[in-house]
Protein backbone atom coordinates (compact mmCIF):
# COMPACT_ATOMS: atom_id res chain seq x y z
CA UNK A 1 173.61 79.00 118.61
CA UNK A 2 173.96 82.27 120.39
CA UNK A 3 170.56 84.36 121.99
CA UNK A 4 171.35 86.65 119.73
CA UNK A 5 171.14 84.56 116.67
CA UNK A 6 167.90 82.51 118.36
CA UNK A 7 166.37 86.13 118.27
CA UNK A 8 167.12 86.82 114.70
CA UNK A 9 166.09 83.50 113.96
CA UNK A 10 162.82 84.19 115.27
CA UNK A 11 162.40 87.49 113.42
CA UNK A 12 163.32 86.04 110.59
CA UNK A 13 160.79 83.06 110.75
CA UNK A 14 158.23 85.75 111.67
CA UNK A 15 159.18 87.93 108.95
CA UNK A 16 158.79 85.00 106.26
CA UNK A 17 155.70 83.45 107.80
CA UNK A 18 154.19 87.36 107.68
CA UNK A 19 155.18 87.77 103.82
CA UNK A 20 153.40 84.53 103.12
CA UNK A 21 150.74 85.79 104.40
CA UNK A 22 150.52 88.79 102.48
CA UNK A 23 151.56 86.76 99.80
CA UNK A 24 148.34 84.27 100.39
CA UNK A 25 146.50 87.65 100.87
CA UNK A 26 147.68 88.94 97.60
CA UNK A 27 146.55 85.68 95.35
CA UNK A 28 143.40 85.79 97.14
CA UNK A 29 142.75 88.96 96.36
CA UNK A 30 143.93 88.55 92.52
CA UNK A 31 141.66 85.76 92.32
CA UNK A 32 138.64 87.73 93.33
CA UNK A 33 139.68 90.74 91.11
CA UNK A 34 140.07 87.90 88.07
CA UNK A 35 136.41 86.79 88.65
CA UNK A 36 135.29 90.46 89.24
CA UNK A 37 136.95 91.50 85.73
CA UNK A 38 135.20 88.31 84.57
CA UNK A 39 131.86 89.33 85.35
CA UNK A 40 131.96 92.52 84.44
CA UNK A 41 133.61 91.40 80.68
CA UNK A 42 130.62 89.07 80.17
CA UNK A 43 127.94 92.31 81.82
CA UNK A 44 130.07 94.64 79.09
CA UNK A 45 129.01 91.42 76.20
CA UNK A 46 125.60 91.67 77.00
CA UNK A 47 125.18 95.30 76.74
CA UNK A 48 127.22 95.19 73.37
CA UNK A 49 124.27 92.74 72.32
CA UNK A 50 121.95 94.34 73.74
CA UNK A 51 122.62 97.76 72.53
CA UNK A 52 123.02 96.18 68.66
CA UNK A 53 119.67 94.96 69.07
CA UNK A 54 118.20 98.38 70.13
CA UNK A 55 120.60 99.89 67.05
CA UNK A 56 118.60 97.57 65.03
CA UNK A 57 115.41 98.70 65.89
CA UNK A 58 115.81 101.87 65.33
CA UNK A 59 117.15 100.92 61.66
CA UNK A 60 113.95 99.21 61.23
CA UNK A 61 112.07 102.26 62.71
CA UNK A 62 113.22 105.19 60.80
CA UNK A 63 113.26 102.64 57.57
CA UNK A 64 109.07 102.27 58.68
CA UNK A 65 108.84 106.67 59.41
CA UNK A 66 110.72 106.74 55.92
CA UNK A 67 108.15 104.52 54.24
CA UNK A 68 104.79 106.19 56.34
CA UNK A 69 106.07 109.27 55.03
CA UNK A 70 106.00 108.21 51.44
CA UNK A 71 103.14 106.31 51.60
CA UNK A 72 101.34 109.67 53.11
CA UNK A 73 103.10 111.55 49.85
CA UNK A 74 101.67 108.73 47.99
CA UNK A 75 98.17 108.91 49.45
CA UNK A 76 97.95 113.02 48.94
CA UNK A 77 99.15 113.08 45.47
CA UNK A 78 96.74 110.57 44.64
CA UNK A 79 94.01 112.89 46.33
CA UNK A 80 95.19 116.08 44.48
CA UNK A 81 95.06 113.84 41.09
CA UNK A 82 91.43 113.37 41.84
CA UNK A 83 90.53 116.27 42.53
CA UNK A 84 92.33 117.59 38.87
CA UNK A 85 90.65 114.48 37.22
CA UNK A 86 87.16 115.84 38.58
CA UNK A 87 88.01 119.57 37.48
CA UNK A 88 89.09 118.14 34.32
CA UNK A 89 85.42 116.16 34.39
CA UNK A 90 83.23 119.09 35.22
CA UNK A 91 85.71 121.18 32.13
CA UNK A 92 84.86 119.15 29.66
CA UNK A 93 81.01 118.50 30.86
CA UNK A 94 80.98 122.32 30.29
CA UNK A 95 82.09 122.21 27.23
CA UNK A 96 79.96 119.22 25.95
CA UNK A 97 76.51 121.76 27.04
């Protein structure tokens, strides 16, 4: 084998063991972006959970305002019948004298 050829030899071997490397690099680094998208998949699950929970809530929430409100209705119209029951009372005691 020629110097020549030894040389290119070398670079050659040099050239392979350097895109190993990178290739070792490369898988390393696919790994860690694998476990990062991971993470991040099971973070995006519990927010999804979390935020249907919260959605839920605030079902049961505005369901409760919606029933305050008509109880309210509820509790004014029965005043304002009292009041016209008591009219209608102190009418007719009127007319009874």
């Amino acid at each position: 084998m020629t110097e020549e050829q030894t040389k290119l030899l070398y670079v050659f071997e040099n050239q392979v063991h350097r895109l190993m490397q990178m290739c070792n690099d490369l898988k390393s680094e696919n790994h860690d972006l694998a476990a990062s998208i991971a993470e991040w998949q099971t973070k995006y699950q519990e927010l999804e959970a979390e935020l249907k929970t919260i959605e839920a809530k605030y079902d049961n929430l505005k369901t409760a305002r919606i029933i305050e409100v008509k109880q309210d209705d509820f509790k004014g119209a029965k005043d304002r019948l009292s009041r016209l029951v008591s009219e209608v009372d102190k009418c007719l005691a009127l007319l009874n004298d």
